[in-house]
N, C-alpha and C. Protein backbone atom coordinates (compact mmCIF):
# COMPACT_ATOMS: atom_id res chain seq x y z
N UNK A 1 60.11 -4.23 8.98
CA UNK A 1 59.52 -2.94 8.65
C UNK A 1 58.53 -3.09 7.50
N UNK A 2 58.93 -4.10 6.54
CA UNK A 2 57.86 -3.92 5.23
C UNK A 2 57.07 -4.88 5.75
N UNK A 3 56.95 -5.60 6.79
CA UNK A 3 56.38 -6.49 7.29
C UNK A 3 54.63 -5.42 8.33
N UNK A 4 55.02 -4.87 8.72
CA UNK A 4 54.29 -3.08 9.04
C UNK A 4 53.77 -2.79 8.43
N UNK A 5 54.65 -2.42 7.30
CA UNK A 5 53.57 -1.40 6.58
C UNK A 5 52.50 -2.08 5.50
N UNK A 6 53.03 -3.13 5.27
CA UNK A 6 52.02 -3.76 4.73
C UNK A 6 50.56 -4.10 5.39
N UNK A 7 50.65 -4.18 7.06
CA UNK A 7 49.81 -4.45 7.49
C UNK A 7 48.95 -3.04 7.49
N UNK A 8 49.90 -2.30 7.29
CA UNK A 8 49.12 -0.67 7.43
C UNK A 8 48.04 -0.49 6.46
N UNK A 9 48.39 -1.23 5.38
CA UNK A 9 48.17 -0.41 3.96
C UNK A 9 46.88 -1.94 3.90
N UNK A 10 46.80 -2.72 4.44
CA UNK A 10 45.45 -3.53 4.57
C UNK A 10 44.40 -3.26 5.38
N UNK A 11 44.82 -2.58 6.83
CA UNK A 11 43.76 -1.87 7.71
C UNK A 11 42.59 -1.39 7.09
N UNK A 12 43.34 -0.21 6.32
CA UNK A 12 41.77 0.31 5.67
C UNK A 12 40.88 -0.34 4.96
N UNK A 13 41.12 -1.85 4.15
CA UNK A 13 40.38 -2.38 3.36
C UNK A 13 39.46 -3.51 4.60
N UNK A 14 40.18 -3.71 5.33
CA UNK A 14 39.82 -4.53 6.37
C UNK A 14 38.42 -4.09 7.35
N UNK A 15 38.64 -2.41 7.27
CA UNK A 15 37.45 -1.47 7.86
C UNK A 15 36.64 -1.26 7.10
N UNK A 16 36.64 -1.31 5.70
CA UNK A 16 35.69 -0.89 4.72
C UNK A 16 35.08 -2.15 4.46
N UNK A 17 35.75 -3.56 4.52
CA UNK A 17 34.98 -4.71 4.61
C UNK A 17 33.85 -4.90 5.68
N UNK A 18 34.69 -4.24 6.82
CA UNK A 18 33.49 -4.62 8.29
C UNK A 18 32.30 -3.60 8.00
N UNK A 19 32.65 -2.42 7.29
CA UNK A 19 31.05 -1.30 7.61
C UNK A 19 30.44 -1.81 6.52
N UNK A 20 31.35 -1.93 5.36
CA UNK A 20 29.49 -2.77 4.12
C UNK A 20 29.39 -4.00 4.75
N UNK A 21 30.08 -5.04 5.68
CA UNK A 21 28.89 -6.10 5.91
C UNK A 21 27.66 -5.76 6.79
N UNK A 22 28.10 -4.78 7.08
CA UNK A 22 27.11 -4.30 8.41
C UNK A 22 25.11 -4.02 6.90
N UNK A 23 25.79 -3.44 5.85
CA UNK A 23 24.41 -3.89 4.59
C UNK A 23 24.20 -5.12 4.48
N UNK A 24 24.69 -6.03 4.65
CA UNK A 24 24.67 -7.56 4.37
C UNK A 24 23.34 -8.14 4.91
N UNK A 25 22.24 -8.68 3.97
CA UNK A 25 20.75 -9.32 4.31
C UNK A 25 21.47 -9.95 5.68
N UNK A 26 20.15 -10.56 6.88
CA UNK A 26 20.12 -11.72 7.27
C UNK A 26 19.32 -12.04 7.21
N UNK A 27 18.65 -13.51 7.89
CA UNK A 27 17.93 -14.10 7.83
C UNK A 27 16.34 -13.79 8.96
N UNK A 28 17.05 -12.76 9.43
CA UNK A 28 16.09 -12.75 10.89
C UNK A 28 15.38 -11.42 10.06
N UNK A 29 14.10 -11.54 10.31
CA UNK A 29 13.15 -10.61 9.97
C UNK A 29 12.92 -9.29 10.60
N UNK A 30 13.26 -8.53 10.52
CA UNK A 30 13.47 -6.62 11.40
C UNK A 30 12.28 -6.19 11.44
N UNK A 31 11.88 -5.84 12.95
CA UNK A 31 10.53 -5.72 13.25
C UNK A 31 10.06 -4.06 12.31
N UNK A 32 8.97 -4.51 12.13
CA UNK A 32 8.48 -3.15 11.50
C UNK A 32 8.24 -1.49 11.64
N UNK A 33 8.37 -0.99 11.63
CA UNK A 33 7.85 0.43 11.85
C UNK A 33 6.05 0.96 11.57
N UNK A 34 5.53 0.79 12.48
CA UNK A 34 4.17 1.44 12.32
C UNK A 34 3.78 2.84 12.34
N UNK A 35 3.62 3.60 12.01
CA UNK A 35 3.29 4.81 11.95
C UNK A 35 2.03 4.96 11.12
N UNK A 36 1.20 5.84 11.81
CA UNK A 36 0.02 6.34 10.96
C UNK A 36 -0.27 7.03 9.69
N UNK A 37 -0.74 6.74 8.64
CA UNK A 37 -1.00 7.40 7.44
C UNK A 37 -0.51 8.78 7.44
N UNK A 38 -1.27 9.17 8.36
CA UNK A 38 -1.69 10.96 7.80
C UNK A 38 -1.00 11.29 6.60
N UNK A 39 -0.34 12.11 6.11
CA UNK A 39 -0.43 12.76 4.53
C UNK A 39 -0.70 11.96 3.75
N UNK A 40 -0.27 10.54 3.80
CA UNK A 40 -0.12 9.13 2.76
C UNK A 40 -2.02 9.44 2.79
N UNK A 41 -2.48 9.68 3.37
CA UNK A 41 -4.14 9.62 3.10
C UNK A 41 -4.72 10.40 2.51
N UNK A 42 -4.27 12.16 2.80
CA UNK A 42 -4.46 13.27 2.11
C UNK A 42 -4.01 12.69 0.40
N UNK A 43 -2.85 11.89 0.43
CA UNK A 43 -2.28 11.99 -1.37
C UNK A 43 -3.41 10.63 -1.75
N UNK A 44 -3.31 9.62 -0.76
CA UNK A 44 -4.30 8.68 -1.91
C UNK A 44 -5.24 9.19 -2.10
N UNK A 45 -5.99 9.47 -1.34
CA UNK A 45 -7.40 10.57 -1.70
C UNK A 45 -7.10 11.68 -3.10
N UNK A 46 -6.24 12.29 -2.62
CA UNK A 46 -6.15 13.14 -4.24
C UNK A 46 -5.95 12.34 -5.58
N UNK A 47 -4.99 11.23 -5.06
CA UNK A 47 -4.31 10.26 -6.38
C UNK A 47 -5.75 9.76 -6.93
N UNK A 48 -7.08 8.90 -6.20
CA UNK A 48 -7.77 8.25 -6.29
C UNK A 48 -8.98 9.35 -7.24
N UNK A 49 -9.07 10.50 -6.75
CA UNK A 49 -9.95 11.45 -7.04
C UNK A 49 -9.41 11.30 -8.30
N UNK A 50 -8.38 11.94 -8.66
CA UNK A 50 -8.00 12.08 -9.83
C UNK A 50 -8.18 10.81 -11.05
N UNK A 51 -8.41 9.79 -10.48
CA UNK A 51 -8.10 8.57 -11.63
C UNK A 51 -9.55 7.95 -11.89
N UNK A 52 -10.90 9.50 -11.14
CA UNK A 52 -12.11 8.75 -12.24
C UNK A 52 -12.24 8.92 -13.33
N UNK A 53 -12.86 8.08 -14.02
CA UNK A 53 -13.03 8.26 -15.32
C UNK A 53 -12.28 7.19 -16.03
N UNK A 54 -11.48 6.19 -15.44
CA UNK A 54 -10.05 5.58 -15.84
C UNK A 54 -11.24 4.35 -16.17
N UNK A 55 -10.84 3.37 -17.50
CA UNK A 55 -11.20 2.41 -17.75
C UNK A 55 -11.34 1.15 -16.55
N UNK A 56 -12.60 0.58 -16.77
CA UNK A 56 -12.45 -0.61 -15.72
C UNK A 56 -11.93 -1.74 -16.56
N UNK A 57 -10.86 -3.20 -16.11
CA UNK A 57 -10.31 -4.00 -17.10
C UNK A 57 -10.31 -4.96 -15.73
N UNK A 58 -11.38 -6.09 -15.50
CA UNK A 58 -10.57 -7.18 -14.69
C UNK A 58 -9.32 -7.55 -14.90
N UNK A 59 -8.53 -7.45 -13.89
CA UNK A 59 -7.33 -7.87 -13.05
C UNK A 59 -6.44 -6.52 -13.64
N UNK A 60 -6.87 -5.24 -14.37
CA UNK A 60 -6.19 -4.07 -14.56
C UNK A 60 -6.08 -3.43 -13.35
N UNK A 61 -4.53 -2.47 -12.95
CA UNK A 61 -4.39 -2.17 -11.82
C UNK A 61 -2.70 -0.82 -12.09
N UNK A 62 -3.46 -0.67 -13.88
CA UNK A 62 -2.54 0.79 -13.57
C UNK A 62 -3.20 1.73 -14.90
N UNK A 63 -3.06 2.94 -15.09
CA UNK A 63 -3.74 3.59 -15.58
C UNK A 63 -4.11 3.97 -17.01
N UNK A 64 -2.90 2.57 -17.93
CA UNK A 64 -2.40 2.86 -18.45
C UNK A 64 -3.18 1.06 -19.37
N UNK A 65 -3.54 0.12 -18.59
CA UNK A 65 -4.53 -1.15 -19.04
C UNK A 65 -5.88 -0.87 -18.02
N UNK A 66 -6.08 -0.13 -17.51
CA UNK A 66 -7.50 0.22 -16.37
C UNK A 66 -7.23 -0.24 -15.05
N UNK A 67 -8.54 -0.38 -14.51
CA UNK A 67 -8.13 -0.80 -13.07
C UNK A 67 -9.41 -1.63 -12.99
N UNK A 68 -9.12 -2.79 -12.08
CA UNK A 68 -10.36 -3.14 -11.33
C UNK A 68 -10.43 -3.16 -9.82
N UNK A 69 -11.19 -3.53 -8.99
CA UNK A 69 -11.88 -2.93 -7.95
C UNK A 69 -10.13 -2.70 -6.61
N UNK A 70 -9.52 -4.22 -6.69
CA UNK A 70 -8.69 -4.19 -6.03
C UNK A 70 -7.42 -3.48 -6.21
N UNK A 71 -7.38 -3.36 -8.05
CA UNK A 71 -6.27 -2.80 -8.51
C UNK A 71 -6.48 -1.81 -8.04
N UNK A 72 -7.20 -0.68 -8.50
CA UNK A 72 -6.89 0.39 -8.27
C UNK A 72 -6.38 0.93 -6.17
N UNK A 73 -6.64 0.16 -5.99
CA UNK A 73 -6.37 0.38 -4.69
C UNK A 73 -4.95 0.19 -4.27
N UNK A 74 -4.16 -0.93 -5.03
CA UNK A 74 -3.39 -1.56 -4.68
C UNK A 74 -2.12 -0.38 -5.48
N UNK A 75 -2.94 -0.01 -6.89
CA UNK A 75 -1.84 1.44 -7.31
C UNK A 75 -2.16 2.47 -6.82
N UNK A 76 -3.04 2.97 -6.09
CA UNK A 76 -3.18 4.11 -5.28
C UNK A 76 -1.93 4.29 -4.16
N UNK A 77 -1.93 3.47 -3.47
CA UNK A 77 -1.53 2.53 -2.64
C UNK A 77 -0.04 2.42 -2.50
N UNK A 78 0.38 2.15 -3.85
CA UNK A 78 1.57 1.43 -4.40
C UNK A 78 2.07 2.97 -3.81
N UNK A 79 1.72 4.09 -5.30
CA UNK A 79 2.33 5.70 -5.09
C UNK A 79 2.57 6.16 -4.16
N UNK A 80 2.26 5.27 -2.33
CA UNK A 80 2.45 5.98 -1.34
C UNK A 80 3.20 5.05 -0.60
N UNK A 81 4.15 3.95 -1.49
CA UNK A 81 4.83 3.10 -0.96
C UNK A 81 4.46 2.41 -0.10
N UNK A 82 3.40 1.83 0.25
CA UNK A 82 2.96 0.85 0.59
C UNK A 82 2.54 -0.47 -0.57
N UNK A 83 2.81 -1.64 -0.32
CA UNK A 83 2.82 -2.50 -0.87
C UNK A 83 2.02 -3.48 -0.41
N UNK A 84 0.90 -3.70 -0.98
CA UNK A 84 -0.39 -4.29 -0.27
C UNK A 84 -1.02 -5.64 -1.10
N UNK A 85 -1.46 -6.32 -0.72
CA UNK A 85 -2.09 -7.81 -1.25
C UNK A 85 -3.23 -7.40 -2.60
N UNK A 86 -2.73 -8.26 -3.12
CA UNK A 86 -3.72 -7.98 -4.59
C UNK A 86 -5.19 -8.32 -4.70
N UNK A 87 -5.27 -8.93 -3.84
CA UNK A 87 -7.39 -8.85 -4.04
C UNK A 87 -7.62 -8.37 -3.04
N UNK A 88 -9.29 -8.29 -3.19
CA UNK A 88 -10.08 -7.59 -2.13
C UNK A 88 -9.89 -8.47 -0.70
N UNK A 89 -9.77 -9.80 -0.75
CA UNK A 89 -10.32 -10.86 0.34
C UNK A 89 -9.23 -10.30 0.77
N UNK A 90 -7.69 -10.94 0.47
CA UNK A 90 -6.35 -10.50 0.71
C UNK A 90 -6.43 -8.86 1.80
N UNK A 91 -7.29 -7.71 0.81
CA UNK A 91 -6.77 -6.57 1.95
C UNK A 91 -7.47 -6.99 3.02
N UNK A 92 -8.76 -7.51 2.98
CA UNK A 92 -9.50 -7.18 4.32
C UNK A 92 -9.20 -8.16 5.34
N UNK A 93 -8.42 -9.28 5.03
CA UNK A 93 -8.10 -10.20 5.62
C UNK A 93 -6.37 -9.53 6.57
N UNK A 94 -5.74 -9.15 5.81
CA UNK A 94 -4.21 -8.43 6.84
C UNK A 94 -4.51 -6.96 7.02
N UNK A 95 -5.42 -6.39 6.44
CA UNK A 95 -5.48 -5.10 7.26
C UNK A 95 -5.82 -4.53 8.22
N UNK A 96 -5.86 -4.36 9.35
CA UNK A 96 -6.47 -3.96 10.49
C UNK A 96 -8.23 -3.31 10.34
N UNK A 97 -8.68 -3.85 10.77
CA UNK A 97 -10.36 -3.70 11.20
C UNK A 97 -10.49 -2.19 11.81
N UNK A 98 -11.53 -1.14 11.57
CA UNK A 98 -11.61 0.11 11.95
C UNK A 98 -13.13 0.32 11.83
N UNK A 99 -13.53 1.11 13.08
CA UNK A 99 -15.19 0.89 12.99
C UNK A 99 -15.57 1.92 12.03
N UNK A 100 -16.86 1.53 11.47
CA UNK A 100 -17.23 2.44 10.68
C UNK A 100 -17.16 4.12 10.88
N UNK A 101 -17.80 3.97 12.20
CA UNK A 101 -17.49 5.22 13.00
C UNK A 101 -16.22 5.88 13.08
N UNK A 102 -15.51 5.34 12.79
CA UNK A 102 -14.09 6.11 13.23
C UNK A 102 -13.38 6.11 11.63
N UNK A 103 -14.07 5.94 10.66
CA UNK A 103 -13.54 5.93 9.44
C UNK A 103 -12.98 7.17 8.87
N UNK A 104 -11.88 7.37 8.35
CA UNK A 104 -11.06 8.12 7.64
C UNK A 104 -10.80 8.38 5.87
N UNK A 105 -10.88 9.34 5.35
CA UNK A 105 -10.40 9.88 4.15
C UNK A 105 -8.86 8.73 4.46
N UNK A 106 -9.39 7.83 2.97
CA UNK A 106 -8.33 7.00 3.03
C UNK A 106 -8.27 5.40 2.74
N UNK A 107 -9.43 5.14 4.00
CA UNK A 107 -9.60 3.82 4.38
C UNK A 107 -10.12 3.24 3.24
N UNK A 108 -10.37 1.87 3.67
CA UNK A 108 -11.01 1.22 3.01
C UNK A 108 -11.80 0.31 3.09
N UNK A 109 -13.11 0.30 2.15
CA UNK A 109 -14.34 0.26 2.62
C UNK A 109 -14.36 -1.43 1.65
N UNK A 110 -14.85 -1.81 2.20
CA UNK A 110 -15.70 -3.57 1.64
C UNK A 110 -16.99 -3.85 1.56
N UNK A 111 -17.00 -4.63 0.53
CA UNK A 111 -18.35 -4.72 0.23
C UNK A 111 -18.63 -6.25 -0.12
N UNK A 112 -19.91 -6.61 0.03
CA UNK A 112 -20.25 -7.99 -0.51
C UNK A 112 -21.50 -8.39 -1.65
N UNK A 113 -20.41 -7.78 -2.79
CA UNK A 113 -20.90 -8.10 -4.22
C UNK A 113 -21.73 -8.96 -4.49
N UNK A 114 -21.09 -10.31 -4.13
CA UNK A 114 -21.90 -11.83 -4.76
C UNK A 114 -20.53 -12.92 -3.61
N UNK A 115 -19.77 -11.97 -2.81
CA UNK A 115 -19.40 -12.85 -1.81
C UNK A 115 -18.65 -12.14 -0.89
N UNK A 116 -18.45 -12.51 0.79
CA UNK A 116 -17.66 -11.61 1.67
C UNK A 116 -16.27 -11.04 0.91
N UNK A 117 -16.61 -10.03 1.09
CA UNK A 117 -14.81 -9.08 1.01
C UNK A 117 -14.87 -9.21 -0.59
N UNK A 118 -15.67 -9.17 -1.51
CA UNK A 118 -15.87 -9.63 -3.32
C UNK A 118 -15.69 -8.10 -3.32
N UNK A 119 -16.03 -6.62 -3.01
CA UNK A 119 -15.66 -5.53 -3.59
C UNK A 119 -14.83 -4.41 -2.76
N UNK A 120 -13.64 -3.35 -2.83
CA UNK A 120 -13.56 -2.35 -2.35
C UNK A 120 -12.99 -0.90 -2.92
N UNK A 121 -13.51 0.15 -2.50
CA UNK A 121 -13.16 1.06 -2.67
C UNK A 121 -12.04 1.63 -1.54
N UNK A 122 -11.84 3.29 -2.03
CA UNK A 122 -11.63 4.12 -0.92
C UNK A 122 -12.36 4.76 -0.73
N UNK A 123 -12.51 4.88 0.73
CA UNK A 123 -12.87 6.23 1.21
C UNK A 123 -12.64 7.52 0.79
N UNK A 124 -13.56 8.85 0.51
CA UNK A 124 -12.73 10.22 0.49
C UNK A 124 -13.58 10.72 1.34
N UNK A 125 -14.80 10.81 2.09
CA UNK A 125 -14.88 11.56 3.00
C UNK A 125 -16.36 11.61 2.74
N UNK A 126 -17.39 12.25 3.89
CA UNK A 126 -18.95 12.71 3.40
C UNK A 126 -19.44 11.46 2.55
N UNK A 127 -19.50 10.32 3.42
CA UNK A 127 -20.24 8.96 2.82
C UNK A 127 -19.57 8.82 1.33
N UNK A 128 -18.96 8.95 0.91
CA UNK A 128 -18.66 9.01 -0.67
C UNK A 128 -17.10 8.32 -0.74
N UNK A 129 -17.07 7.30 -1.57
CA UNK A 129 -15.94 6.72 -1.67
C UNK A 129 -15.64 6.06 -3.39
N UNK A 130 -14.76 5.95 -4.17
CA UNK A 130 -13.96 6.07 -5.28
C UNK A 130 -14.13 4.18 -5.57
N UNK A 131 -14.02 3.92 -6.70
CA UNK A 131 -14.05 2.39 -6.65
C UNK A 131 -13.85 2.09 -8.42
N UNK A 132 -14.00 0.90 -8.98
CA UNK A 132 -13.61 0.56 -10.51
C UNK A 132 -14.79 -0.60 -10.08
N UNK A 133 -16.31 -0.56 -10.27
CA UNK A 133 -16.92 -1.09 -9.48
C UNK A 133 -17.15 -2.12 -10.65
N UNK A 134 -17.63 -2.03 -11.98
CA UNK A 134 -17.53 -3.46 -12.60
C UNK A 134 -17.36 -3.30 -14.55
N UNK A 135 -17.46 -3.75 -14.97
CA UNK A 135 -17.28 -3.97 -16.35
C UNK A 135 -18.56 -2.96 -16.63
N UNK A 136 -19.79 -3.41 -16.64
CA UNK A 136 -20.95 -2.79 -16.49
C UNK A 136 -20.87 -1.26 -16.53
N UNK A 137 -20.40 -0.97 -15.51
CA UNK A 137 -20.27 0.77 -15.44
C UNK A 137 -19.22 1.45 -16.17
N UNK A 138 -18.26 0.32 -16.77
CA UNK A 138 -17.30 0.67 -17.48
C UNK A 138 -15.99 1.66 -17.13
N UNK A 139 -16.14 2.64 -15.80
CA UNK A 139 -15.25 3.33 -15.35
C UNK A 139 -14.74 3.06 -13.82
N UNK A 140 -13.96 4.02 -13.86
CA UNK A 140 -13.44 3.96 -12.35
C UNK A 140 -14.76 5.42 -12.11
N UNK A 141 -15.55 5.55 -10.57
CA UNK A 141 -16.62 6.43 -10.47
C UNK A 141 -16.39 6.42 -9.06
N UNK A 142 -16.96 7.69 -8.34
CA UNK A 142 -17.13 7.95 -6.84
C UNK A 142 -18.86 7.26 -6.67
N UNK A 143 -18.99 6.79 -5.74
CA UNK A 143 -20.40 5.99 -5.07
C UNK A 143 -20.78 6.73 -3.69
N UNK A 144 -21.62 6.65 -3.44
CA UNK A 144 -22.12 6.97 -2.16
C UNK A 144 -22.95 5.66 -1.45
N UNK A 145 -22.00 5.82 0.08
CA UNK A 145 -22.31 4.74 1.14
C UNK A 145 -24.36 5.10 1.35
N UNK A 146 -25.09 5.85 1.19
CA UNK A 146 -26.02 5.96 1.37
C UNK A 146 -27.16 5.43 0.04
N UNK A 147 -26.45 5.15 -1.63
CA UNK A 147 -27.26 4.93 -2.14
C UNK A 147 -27.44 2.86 -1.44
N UNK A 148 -28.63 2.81 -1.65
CA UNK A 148 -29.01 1.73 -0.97
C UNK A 148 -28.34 0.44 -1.89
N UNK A 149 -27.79 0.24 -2.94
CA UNK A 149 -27.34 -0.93 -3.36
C UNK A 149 -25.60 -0.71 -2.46
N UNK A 150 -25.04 0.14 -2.16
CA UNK A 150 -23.93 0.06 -1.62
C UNK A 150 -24.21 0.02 0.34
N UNK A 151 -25.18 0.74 0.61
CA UNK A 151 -25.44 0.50 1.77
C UNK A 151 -25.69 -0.99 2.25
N UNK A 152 -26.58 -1.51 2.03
CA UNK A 152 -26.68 -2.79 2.30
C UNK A 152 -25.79 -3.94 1.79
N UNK A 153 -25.07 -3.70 1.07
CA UNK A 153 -23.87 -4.67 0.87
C UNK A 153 -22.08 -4.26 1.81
N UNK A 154 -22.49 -3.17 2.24
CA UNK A 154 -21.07 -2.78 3.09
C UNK A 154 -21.01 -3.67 4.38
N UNK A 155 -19.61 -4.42 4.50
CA UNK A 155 -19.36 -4.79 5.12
C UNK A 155 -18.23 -4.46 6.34
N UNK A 156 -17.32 -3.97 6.01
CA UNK A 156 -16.25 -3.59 6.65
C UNK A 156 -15.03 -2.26 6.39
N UNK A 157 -14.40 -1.73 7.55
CA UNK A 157 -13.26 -0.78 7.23
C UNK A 157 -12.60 -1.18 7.25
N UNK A 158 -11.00 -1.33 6.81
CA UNK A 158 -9.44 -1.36 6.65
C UNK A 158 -8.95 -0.40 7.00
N UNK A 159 -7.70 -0.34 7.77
CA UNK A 159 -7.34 1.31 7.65
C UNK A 159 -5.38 0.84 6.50
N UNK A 160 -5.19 1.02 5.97
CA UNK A 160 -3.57 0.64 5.69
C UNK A 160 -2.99 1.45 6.40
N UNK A 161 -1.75 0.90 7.05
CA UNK A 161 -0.60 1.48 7.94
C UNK A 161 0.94 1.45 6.96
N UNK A 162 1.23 2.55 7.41
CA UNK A 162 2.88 2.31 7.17
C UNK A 162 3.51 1.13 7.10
N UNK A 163 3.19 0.14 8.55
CA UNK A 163 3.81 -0.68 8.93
C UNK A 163 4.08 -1.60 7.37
N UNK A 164 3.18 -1.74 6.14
CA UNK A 164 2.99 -2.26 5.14
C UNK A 164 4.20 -1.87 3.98
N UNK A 165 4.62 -0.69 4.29
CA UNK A 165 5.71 0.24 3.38
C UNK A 165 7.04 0.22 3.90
N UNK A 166 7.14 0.46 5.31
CA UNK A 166 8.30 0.57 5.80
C UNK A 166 8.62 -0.62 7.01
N UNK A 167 10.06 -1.14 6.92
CA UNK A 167 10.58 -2.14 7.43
C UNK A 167 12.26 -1.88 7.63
N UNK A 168 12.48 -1.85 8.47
CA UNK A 168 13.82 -1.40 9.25
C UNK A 168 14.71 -2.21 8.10
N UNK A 169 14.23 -3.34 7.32
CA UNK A 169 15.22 -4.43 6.10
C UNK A 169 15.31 -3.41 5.05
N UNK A 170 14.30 -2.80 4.60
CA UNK A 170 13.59 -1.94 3.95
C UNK A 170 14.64 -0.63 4.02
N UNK A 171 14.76 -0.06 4.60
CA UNK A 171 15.51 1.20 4.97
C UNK A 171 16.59 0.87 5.08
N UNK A 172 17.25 -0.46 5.39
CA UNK A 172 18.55 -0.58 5.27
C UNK A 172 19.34 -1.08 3.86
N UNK A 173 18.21 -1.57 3.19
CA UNK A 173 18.38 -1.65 1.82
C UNK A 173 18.38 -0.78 0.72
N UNK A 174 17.73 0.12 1.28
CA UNK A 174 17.65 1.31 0.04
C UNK A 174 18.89 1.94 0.39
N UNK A 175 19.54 2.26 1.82
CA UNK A 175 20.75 3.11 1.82
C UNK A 175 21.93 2.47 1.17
N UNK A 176 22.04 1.13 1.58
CA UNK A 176 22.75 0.15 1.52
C UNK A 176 23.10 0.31 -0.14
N UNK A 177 22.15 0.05 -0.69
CA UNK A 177 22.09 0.28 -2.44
C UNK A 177 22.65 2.06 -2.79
N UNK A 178 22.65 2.78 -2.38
CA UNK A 178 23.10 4.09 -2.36
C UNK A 178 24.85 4.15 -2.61
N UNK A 179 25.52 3.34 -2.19
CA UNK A 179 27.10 3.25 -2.64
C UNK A 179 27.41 2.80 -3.42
């Protein structure tokens, strides 16, 4: 009989072992979740609007030491939980390609400073896009795709996806951490 109940009185620890391993990392990589921006674009656009005027500081990338061209993108960015590559080459190289034409409040625009993929901003809409363009200008400033030193150096769109923020490892880790 005490032979029973002892086994009784281990069951439950035995079940509470099996559902937290079920949080337990592995090794196999959990395919991603892609989903499209939308609001995440409406807020970087506001976040980005809001942070002209912000000191420019090569390799600065919060609001608080300045930003430069990639930083600020990468903390725009950050605030909408996406977690993105720290230089310019880096975004335009893993981000998905988007024609100019089909460009969005959001995206992100490249430029070739003094080398491919050397500058980017964001997009906010009506040719006009947000950037920490160099020491020189001293601020973070909105530009327009039509004045001709930015026209002729634009090279490419980015669009950032979710897929960059959210990861099924990702979501099982934050709940997981919740007990």
């Amino acid at each position: 009989m005490m032979l029973i109940y002892r086994h009784i009185l281990y069951l439950p620890m035995l079940l509470l072992a099996l559902i937290l391993s079920g949080c337990a990392t592995s090794e196999k990589t959990p395919p991603s979740v892609r989903l499209p921006m939308g609001l995440g674009n409406i807020r970087a656009v506001k976040d980005v609007l809001q942070l002209q005027g912000q000191p420019y500081v090569w390799g600065g990338q919060s609001p608080q030491e300045g930003f430069d061209c990639s930083g600020l993108v990468v903390y725009v960015y950050n605030r909408q939980g996406l977690r993105l590559p720290r230089t310019a080459r880096s975004l335009a190289e893993q981000l998905p390609e988007v024609s100019i034409d089909q460009r969005q409040p959001g995206d992100l625009l490249f430029f070739n400073t003094d080398r491919p993929f050397s500058h980017v901003g964001i997009y906010v809409g009506n040719d006009q896009f947000v950037h920490a363009p160099s020491a020189r200008t001293g601020h973070v400033l909105m530009s327009s795709l039509q004045q001709p030193y930015w026209r002729e150096r634009f090279i490419a769109v980015r669009r950032p996806l979710r897929s960059q923020a959210l990861s099924l490892d990702a979501i099982d880790r934050h709940y997981c951490s919740l007990g």
